[in-house]
C-alpha atoms as a PDB file:
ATOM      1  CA  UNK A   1      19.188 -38.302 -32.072  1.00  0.00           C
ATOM      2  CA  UNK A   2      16.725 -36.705 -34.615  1.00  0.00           C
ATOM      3  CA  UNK A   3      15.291 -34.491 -32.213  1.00  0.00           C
ATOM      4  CA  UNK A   4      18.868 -33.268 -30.925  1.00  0.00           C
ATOM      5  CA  UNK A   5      19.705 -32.562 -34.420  1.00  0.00           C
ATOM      6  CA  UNK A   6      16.852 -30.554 -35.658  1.00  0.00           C
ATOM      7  CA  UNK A   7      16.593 -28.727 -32.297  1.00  0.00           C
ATOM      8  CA  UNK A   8      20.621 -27.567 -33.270  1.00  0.00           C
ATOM      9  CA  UNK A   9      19.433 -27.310 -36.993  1.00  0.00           C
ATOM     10  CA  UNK A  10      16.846 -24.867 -35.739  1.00  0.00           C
ATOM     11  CA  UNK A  11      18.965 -22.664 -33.513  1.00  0.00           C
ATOM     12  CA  UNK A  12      21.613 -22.548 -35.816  1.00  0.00           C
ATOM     13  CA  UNK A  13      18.874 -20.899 -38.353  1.00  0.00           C
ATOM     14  CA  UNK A  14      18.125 -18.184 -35.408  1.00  0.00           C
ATOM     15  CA  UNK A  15      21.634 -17.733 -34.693  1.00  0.00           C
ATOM     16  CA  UNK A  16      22.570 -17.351 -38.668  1.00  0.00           C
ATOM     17  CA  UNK A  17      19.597 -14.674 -38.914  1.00  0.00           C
ATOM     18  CA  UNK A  18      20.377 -12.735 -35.572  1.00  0.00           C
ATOM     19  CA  UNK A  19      24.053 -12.488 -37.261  1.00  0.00           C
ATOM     20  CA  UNK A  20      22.469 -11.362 -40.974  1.00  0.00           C
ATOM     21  CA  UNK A  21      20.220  -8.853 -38.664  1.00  0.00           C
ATOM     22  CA  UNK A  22      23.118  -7.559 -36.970  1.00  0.00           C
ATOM     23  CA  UNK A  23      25.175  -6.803 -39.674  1.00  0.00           C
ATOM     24  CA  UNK A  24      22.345  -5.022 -41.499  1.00  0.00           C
ATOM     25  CA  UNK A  25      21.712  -2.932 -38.652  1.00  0.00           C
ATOM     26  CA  UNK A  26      25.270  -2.028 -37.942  1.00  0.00           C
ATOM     27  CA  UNK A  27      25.851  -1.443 -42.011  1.00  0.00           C
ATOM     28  CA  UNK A  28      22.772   1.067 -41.801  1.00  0.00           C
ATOM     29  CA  UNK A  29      24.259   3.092 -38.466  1.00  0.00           C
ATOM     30  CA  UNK A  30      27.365   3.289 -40.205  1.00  0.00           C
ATOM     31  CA  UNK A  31      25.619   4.697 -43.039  1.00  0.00           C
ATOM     32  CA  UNK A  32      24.070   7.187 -41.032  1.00  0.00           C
ATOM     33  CA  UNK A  33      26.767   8.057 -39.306  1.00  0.00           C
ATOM     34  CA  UNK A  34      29.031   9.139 -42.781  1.00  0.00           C
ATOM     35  CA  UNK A  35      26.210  11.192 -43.761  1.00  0.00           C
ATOM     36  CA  UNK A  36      25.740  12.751 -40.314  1.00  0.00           C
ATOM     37  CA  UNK A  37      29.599  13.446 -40.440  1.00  0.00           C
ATOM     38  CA  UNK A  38      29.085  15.121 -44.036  1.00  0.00           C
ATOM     39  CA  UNK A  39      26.068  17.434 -42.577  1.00  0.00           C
ATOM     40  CA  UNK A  40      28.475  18.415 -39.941  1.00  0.00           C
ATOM     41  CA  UNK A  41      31.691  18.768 -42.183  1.00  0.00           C
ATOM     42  CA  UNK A  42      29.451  21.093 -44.339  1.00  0.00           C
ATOM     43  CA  UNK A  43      28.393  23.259 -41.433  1.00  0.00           C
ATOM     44  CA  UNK A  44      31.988  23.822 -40.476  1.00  0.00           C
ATOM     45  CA  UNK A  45      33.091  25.051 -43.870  1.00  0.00           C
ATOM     46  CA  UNK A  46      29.372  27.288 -43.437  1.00  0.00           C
ATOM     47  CA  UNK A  47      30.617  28.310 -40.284  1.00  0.00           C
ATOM     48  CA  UNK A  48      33.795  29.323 -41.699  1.00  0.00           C
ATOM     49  CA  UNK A  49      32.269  31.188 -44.460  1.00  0.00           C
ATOM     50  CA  UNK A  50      29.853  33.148 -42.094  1.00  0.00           C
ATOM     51  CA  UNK A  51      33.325  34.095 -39.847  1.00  0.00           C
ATOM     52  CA  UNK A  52      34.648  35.133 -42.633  1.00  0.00           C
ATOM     53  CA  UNK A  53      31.717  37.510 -44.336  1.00  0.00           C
ATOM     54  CA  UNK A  54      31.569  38.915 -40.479  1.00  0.00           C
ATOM     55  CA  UNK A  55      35.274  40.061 -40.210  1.00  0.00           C
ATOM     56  CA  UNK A  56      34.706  41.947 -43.934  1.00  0.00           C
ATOM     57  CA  UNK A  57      31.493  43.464 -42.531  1.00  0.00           C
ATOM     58  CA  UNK A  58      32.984  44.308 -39.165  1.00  0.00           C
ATOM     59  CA  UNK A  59      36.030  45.947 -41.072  1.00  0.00           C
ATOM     60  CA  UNK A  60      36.358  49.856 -40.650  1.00  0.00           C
ATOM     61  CA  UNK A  61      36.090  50.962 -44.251  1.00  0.00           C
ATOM     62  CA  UNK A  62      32.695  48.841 -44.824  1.00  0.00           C
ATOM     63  CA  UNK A  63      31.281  50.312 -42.092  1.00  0.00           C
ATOM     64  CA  UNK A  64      32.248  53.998 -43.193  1.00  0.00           C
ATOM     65  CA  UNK A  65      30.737  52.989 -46.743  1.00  0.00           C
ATOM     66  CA  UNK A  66      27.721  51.559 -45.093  1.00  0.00           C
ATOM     67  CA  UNK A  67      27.015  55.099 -43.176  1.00  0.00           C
ATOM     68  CA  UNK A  68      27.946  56.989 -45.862  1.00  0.00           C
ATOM     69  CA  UNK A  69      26.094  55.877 -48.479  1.00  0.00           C
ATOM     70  CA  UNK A  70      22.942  53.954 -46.372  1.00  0.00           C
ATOM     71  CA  UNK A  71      22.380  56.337 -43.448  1.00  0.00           C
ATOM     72  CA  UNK A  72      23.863  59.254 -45.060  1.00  0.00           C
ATOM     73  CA  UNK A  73      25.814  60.181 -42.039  1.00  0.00           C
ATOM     74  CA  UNK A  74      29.115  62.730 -42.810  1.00  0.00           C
ATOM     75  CA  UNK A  75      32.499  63.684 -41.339  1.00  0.00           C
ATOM     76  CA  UNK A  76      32.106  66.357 -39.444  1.00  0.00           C
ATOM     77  CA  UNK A  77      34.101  69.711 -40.011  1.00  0.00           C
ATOM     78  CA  UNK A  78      37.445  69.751 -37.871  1.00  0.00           C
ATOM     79  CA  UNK A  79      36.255  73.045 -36.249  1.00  0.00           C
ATOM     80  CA  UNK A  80      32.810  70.865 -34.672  1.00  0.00           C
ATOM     81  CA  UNK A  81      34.814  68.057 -32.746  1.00  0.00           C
ATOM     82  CA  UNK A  82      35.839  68.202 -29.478  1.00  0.00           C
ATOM     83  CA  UNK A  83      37.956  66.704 -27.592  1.00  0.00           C
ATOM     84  CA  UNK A  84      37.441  65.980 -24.429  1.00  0.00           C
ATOM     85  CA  UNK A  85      40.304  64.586 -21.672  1.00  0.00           C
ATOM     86  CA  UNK A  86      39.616  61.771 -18.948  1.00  0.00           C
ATOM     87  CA  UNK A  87      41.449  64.953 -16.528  1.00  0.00           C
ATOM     88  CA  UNK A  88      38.119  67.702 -17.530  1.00  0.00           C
ATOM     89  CA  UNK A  89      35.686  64.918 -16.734  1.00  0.00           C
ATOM     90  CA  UNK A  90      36.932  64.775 -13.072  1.00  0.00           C
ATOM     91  CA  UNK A  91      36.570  68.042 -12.157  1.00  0.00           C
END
């Protein structure tokens, strides 16, 4: 009867520490996994932000500014464009 109940006594003290080791492990993936969440949380607001900046660069009157005053590039005078019709190009 000794030997039955130290044999239990022992495997009850590997079952209690497989349950302790369990729970730590699945307290630290959950950890991991908040934080991972966060990081990705953050690079959706990023993301949002970068949509954002593009739509203001991509916008007609910053990209007028941006030739005029960066490439130095000018309207031309009316009497230098010409327009030319999809019906001339056929001929």
């Amino acid at each position: 009867m000794t030997r039955l109940n130290l044999t239990l006594f022992f495997v009850l003290i590997a079952v209690a520490l497989g349950v302790v080791t369990s729970q730590h492990k699945a307290r630290k993936l959950y950890f991991e996994l908040e934080q991972l969440q966060n990081i990705a949380k953050n690079y959706d607001t990023e993301y949002g932000q970068l949509q954002l900046e593009q739509s203001t660069w991509a916008m007609h009157s910053k990209v007028e500014e941006f030739a005029t005053k960066k490439l130095q590039m000018q309207v031309p005078d009316a009497n230098r464009i010409q327009v030319i019709s999809l019906e001339d190009m056929s001929r």
